[in-house]
N, C-alpha and C. Protein backbone atom coordinates (compact mmCIF):
# COMPACT_ATOMS: atom_id res chain seq x y z
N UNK A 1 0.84 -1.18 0.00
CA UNK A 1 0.00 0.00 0.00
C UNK A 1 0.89 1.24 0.00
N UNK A 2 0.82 2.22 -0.72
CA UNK A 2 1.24 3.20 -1.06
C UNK A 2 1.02 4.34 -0.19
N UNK A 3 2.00 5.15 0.63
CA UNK A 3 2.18 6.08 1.38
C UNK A 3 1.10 7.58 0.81
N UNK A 4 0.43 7.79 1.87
CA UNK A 4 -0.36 8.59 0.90
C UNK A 4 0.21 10.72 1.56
N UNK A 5 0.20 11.46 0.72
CA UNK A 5 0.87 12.83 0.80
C UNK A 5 -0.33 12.87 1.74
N UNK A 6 0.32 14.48 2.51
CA UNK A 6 -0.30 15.05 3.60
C UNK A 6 -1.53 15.82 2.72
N UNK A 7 -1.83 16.11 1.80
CA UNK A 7 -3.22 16.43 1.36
C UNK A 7 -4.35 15.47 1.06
N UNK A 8 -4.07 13.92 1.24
CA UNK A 8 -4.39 12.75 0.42
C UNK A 8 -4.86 12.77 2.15
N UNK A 9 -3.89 12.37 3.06
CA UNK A 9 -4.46 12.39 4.69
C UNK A 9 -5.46 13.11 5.48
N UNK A 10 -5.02 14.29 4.84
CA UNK A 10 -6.22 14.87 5.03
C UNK A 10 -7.67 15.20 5.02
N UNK A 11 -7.68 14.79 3.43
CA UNK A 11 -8.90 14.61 2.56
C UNK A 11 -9.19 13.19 3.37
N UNK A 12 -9.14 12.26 3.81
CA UNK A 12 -9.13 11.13 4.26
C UNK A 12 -9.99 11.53 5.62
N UNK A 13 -9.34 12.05 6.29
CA UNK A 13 -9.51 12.29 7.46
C UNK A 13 -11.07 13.05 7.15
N UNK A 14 -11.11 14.03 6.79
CA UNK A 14 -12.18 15.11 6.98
C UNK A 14 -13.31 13.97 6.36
N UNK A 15 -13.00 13.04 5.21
CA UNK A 15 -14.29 12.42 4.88
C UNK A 15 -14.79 11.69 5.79
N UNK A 16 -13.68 10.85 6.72
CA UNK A 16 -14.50 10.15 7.93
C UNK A 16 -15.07 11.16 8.88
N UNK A 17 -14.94 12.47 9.25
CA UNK A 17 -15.31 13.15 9.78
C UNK A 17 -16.73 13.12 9.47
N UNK A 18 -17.00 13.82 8.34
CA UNK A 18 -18.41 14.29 7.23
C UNK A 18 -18.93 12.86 7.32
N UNK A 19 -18.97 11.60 7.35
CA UNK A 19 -19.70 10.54 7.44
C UNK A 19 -20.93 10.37 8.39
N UNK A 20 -20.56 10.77 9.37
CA UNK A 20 -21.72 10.69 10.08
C UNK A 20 -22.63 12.06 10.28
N UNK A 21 -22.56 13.12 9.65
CA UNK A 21 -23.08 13.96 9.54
C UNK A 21 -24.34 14.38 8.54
N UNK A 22 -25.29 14.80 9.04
CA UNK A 22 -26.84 14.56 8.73
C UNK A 22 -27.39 15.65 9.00
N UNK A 23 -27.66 16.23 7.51
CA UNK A 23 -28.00 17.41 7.69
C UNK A 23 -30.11 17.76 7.45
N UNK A 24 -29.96 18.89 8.31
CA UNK A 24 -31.52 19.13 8.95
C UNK A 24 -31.99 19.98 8.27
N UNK A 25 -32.76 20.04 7.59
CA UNK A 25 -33.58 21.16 6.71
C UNK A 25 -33.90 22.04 7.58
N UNK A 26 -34.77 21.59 8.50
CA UNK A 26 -35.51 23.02 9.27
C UNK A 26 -34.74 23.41 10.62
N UNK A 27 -33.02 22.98 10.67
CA UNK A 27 -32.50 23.74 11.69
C UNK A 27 -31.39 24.56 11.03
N UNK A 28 -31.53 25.65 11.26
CA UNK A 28 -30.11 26.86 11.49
C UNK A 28 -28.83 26.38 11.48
N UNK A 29 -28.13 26.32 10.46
CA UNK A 29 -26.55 26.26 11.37
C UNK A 29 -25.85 27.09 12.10
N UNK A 30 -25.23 26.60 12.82
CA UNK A 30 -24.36 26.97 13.73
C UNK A 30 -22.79 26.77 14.06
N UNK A 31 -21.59 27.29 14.25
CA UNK A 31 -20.55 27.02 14.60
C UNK A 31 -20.57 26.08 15.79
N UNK A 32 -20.01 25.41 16.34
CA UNK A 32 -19.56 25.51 17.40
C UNK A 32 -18.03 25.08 17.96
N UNK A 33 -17.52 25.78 18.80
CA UNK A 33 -15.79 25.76 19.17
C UNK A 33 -15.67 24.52 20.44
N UNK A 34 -15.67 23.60 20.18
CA UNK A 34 -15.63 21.99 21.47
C UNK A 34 -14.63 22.33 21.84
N UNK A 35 -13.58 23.11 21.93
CA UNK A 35 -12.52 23.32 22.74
C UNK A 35 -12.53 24.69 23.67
N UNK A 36 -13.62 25.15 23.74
CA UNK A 36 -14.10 25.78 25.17
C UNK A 36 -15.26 25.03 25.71
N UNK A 37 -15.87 25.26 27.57
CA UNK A 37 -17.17 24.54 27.50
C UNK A 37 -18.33 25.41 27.21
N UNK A 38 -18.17 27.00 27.04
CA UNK A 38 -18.92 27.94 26.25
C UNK A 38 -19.48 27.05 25.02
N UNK A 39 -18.56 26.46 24.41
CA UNK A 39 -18.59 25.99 22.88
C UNK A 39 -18.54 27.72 21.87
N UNK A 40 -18.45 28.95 22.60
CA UNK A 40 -17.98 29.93 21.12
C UNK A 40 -16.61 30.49 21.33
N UNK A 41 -16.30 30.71 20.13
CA UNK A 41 -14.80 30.92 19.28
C UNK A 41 -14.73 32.06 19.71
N UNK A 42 -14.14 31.95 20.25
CA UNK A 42 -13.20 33.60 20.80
C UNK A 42 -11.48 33.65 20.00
N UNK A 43 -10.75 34.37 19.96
CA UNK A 43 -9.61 34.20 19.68
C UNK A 43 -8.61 33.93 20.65
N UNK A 44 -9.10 34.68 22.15
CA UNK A 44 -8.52 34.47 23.30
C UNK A 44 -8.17 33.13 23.80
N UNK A 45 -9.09 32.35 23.48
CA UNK A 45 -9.69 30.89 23.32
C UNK A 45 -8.69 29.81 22.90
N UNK A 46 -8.78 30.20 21.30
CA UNK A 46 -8.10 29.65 20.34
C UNK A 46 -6.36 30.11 20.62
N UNK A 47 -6.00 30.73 21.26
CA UNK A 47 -4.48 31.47 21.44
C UNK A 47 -4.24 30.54 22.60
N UNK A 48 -5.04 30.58 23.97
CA UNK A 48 -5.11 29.71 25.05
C UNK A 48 -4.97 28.23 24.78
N UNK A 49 -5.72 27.59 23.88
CA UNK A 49 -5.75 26.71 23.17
C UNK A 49 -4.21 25.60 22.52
N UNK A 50 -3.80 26.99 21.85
CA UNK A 50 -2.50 26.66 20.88
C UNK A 50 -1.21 26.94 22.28
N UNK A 51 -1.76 27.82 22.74
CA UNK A 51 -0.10 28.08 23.89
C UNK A 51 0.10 26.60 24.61
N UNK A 52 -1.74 26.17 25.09
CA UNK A 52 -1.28 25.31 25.96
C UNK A 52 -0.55 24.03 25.12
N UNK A 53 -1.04 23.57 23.86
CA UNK A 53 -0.17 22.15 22.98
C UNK A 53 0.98 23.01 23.34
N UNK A 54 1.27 23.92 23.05
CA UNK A 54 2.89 24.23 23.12
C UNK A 54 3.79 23.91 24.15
N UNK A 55 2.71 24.95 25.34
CA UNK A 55 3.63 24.55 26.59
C UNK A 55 3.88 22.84 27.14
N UNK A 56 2.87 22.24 26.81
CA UNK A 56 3.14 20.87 27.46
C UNK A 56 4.29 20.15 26.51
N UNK A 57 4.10 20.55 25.44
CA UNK A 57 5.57 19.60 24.40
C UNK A 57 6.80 20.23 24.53
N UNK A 58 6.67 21.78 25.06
CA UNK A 58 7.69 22.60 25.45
C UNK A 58 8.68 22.03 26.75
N UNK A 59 8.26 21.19 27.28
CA UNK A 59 8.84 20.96 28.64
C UNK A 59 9.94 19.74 27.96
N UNK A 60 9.89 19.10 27.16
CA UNK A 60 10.86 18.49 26.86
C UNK A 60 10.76 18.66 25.16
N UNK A 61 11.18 19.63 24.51
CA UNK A 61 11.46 20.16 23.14
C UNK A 61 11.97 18.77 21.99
N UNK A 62 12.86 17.94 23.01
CA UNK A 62 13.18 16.02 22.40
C UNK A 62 12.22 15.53 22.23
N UNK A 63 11.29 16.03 22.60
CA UNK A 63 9.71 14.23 22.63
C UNK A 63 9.55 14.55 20.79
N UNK A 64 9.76 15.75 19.78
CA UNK A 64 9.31 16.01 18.78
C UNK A 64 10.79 14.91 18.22
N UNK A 65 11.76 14.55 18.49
CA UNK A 65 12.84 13.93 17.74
C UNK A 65 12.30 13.09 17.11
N UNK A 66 11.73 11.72 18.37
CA UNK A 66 11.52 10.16 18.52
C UNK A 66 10.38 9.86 17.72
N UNK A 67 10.26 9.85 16.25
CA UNK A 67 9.56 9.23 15.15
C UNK A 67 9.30 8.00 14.83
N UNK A 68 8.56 6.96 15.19
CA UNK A 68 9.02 6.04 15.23
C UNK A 68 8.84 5.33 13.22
N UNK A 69 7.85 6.48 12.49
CA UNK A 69 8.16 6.57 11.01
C UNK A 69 9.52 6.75 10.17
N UNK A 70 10.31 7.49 10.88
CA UNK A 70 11.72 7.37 10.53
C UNK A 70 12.98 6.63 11.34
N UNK A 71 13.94 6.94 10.55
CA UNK A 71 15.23 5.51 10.93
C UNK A 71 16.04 6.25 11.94
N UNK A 72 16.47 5.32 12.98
CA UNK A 72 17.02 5.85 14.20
C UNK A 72 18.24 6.80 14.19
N UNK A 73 18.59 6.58 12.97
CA UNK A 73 19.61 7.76 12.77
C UNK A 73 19.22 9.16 12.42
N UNK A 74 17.85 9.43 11.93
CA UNK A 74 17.29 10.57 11.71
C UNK A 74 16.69 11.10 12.86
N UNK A 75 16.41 10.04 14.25
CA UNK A 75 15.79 10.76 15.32
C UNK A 75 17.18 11.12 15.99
N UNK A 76 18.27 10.14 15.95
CA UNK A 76 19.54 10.71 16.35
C UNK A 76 19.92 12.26 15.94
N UNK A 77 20.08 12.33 14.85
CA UNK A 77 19.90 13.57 14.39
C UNK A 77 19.02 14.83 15.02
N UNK A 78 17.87 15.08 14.95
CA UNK A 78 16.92 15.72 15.42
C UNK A 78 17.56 15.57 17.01
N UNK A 79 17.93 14.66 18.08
CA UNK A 79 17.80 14.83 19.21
C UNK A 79 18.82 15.88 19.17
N UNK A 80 20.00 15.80 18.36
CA UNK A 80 21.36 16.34 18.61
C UNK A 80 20.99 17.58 18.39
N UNK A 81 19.59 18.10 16.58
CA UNK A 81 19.87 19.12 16.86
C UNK A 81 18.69 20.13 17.81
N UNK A 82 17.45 19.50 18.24
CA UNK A 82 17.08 19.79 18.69
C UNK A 82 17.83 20.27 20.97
N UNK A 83 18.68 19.34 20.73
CA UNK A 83 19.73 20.20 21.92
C UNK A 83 21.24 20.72 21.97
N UNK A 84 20.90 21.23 20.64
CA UNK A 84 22.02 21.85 20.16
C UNK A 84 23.77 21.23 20.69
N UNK A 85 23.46 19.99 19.59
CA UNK A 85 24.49 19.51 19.83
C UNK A 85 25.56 19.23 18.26
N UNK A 86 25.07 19.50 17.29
CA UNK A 86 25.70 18.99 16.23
C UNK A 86 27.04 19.80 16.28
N UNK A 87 27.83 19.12 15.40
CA UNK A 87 28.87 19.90 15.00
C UNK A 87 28.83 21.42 14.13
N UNK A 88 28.27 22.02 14.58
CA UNK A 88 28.49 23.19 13.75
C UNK A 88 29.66 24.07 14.35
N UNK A 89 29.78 25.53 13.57
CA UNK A 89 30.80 25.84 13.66
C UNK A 89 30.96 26.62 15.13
N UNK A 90 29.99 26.81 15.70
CA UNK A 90 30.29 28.08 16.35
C UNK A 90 29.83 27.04 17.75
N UNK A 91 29.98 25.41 17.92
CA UNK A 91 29.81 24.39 19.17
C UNK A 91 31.06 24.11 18.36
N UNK A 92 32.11 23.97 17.62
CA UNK A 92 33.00 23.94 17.51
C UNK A 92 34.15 24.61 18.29
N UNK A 93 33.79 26.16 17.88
CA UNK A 93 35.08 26.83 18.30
C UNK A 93 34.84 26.62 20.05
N UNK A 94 33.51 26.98 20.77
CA UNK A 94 33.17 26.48 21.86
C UNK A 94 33.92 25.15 22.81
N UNK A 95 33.89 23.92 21.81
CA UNK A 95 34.84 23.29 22.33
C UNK A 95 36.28 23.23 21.82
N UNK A 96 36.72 23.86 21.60
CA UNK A 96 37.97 24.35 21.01
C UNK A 96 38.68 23.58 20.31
N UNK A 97 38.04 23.03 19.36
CA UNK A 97 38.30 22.17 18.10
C UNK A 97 38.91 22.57 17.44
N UNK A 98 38.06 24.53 17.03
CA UNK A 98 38.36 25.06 15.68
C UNK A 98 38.99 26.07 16.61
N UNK A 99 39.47 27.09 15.65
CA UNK A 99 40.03 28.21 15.91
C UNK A 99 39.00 28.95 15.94
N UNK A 100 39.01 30.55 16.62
CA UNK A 100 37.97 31.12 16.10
C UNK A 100 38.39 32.11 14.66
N UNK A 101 39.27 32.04 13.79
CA UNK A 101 39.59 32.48 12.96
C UNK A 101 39.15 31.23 11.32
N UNK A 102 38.35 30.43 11.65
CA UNK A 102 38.48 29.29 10.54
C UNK A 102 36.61 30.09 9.83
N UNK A 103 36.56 29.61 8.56
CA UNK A 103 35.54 30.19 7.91
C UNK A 103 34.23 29.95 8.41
N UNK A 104 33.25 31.19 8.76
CA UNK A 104 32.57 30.93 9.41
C UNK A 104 31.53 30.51 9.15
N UNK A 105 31.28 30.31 7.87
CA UNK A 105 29.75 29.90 7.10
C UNK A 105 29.88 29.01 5.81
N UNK A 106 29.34 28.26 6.03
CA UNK A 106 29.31 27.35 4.51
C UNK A 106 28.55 27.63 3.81
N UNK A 107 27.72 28.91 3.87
CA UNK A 107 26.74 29.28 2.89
C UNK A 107 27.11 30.55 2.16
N UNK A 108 28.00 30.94 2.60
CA UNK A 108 28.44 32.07 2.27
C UNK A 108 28.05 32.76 2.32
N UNK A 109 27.87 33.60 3.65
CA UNK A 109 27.14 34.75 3.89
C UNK A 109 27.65 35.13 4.92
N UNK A 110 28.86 35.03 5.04
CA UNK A 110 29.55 35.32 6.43
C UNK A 110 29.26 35.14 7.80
N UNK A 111 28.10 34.75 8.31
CA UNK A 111 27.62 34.52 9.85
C UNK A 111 28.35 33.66 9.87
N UNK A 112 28.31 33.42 11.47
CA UNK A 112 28.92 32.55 12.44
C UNK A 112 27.60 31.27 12.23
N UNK A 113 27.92 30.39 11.70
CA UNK A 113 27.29 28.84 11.39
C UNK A 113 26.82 28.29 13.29
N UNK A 114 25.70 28.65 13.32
CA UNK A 114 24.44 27.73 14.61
C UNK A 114 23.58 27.16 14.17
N UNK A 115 23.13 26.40 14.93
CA UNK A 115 22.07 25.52 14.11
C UNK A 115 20.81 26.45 13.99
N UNK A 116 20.50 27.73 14.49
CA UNK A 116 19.31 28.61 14.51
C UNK A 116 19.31 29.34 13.05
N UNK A 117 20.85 29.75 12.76
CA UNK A 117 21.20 30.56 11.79
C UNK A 117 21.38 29.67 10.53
N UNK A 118 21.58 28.28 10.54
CA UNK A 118 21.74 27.50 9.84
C UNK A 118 20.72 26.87 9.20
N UNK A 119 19.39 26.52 9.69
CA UNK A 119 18.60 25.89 9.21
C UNK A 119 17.75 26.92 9.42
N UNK A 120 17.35 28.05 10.02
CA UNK A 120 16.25 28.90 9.45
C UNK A 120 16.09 30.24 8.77
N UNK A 121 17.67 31.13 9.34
CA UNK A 121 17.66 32.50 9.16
C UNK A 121 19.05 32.79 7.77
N UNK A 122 19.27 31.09 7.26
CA UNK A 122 20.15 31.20 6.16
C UNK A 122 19.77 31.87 4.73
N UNK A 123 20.66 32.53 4.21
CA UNK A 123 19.87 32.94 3.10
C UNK A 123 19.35 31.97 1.92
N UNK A 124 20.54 30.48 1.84
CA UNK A 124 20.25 29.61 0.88
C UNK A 124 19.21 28.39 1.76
N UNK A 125 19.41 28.15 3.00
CA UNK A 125 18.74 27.11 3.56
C UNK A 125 17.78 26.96 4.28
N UNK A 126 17.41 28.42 4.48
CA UNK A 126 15.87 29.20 5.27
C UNK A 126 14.79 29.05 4.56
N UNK A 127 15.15 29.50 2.70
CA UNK A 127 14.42 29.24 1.81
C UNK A 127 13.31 27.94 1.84
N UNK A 128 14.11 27.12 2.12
CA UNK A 128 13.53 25.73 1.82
C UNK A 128 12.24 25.48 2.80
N UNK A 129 12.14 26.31 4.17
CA UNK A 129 11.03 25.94 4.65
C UNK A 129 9.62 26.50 4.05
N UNK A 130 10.27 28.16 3.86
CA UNK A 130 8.85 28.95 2.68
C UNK A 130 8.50 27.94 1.60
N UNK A 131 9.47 26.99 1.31
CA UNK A 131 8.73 26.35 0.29
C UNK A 131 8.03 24.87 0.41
N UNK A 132 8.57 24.27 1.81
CA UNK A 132 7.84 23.24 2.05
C UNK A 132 5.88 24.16 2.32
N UNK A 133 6.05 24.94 2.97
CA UNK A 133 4.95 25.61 3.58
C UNK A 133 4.17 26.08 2.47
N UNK A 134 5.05 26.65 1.37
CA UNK A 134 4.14 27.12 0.37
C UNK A 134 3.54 25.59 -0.49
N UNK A 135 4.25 24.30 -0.30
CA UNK A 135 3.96 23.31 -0.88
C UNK A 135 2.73 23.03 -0.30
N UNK A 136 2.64 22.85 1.60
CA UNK A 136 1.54 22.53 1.86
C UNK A 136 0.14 23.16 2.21
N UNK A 137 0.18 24.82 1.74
CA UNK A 137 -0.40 25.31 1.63
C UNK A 137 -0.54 25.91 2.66
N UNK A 138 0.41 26.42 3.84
CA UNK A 138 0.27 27.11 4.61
C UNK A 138 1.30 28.63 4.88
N UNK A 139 1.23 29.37 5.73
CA UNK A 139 2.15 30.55 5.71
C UNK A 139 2.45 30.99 7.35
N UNK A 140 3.34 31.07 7.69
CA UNK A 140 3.62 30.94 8.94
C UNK A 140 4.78 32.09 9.46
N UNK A 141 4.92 32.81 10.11
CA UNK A 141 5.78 33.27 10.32
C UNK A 141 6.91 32.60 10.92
N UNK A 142 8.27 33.13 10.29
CA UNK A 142 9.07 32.31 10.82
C UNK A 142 10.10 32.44 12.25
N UNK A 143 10.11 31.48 13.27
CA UNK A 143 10.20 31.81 14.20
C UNK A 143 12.13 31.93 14.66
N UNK A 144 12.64 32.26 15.27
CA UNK A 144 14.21 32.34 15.64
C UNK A 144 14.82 31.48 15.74
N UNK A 145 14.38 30.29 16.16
CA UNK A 145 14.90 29.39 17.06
C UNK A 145 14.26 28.17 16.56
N UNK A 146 15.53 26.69 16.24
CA UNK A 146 14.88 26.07 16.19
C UNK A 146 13.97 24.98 16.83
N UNK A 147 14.08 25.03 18.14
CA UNK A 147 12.82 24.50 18.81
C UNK A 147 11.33 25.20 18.43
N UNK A 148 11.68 26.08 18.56
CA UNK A 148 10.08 26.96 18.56
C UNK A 148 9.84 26.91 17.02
N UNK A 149 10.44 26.64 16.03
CA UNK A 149 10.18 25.75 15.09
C UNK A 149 9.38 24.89 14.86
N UNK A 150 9.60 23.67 15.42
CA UNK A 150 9.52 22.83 15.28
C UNK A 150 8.28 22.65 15.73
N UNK A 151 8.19 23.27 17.13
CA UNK A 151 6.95 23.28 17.24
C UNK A 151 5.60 23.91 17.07
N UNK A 152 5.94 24.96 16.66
CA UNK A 152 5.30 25.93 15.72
C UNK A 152 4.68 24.97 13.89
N UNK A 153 5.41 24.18 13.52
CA UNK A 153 5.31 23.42 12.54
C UNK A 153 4.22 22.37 12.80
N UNK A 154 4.90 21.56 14.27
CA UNK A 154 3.95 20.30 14.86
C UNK A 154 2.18 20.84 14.46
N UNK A 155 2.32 22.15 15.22
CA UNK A 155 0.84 22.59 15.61
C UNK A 155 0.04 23.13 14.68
N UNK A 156 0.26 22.66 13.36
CA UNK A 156 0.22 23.84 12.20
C UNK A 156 -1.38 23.17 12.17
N UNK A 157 -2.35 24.13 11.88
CA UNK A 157 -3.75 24.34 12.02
C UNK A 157 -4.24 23.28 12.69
N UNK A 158 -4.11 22.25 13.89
CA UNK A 158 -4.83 22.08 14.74
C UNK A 158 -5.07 20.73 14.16
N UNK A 159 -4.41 20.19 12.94
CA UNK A 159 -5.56 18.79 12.43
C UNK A 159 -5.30 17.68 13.84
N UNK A 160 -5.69 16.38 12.91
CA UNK A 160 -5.81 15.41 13.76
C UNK A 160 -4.38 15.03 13.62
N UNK A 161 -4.05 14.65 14.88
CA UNK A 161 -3.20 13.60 15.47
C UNK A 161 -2.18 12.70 14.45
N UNK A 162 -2.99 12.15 13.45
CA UNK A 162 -2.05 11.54 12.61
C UNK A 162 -1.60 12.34 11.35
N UNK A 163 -2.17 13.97 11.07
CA UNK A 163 -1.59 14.89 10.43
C UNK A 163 -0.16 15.19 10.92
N UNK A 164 -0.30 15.41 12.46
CA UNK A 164 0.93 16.31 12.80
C UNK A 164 1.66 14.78 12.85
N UNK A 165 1.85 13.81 12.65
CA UNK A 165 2.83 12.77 12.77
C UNK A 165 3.61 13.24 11.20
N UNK A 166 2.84 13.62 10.41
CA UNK A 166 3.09 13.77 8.47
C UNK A 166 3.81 15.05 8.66
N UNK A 167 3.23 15.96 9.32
CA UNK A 167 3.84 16.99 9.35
C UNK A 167 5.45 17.08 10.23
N UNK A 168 5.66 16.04 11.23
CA UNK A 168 6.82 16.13 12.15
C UNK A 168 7.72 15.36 11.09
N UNK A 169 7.35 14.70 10.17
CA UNK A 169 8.14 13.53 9.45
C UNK A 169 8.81 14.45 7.82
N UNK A 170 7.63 15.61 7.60
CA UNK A 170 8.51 16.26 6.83
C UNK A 170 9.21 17.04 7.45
N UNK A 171 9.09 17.92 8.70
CA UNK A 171 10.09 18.59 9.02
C UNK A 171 11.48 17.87 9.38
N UNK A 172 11.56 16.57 9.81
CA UNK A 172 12.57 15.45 10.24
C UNK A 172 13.52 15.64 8.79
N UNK A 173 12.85 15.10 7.93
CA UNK A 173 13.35 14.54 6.67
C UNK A 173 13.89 15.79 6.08
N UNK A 174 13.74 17.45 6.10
CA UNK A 174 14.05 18.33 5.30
C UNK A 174 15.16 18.97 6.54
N UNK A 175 15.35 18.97 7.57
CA UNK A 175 16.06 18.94 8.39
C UNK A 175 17.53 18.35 7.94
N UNK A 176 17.14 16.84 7.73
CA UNK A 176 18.35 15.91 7.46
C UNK A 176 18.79 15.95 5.84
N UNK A 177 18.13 16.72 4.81
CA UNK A 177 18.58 17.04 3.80
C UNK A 177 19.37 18.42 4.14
N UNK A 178 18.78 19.43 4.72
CA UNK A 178 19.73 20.54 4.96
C UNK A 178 21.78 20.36 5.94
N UNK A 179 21.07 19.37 6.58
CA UNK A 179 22.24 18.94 6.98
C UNK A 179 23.34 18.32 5.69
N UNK A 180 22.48 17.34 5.23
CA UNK A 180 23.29 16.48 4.54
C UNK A 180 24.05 17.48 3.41
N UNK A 181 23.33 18.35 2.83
CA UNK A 181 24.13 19.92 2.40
C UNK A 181 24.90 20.31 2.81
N UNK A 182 24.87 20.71 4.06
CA UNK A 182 25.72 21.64 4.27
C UNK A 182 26.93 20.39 4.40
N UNK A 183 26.77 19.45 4.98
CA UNK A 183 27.82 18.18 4.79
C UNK A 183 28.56 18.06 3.75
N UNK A 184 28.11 18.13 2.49
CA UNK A 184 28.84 17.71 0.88
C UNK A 184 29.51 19.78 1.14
N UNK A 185 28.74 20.54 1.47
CA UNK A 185 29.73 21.04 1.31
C UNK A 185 30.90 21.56 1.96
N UNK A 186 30.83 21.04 2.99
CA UNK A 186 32.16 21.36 4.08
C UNK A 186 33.50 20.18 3.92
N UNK A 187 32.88 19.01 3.30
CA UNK A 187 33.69 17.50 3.54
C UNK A 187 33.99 17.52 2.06
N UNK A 188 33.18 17.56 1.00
CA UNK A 188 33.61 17.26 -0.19
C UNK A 188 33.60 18.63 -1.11
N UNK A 189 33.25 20.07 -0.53
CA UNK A 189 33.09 20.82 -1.33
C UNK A 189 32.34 20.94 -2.59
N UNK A 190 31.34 20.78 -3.10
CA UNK A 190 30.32 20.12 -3.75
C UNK A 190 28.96 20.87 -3.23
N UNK A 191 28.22 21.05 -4.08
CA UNK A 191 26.72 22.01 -4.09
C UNK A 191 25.68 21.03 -4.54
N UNK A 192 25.99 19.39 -4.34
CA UNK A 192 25.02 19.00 -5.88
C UNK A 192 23.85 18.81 -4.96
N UNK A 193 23.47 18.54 -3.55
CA UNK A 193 22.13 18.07 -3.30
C UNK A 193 21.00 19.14 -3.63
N UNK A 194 21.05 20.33 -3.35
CA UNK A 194 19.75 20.70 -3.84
C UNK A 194 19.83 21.84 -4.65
N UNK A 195 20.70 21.93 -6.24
CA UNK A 195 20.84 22.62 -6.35
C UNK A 195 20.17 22.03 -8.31
């Protein structure tokens, strides 16, 4: 059986939703918001709502690594960089590997190489999330840091449960391509993965 895209899941999802739904000629529709016990949509609500998914996954920022859809070396990954552990340049000079005089960016743009500056606020590798987002049809502001990333991504409009698993699995996977970039080009000097 064939892996189906996060718009294919979706559409999936919302039809089992609409299944049991039976509609009434002679009643009014109505909204209603099941995540207050008011049941109406406030924004205050909906903000209260989204802080709290945040804060509870916030307390350990790792629980977003452990995929059990991807291969243990990709949650390896994610743990390292979700606690800022990879080798970049500037946990380099930190442990005094590098000099602080050695080149500071593999993207060429002169910053000091972090994993914050590296995978979101790069000029060549920041790109890539506007375009996963513009792929899945959403727009997001982008946040500093990559924890608050990540989870800012997890929570993206509220779907069900096995959306945000699709959604943690592309951010995993475009994560470990940006790495694997900047890899060919620090080790082999070479531009070819996404160019």
């Amino acid at each position: 059986m064939r892996r189906l895209f996060p718009w294919e899941e979706l559409a999936r999802v919302c039809s089992e939703f609409l299944v049991n739904i039976v509609l009434q000629p002679n009643l009014c529709d109505k909204w209603l918001w099941y995540l207050h016990p008011s049941k109406n949509y406030t924004v205050t609500n909906a903000y209260k709502y989204m802080m709290s998914a945040i804060t509870n996954q916030a307390t350990d920022p790792t629980a977003y690594a452990w995929n059990k859809e991807v291969p243990l070396k990709v949650s390896l990954f994610a743990w390292c960089l979700l606690r800022n552990r990879l080798p970049t340049t500037d946990n380099l000079i930190r442990r005094h590997v590098h000099h602080h005089n050695v080149q500071p960016y593999v993207g060429g743009c002169g910053k000091m190489e972090d994993v914050d500056h590296l995978f979101l606020s790069c000029d060549y590798f920041g790109k890539i999330w506007n375009g996963i987002l513009q792929w899945l049809g959403f727009s997001m502001e982008q946040p500093e840091h990559v924890v608050n990333h990540l989870q800012q991504f997890e929570i993206l409009g509220g779907f069900h449960i096995s959306i945000h698993l699709i959604f943690n699995l592309i951010l995993l996977s475009c994560a470990c391509v940006i790495w694997n970039e900047r890899n060919a080009r620090v080790f082999r000097q070479n531009k070819s993965l996404l160019q």
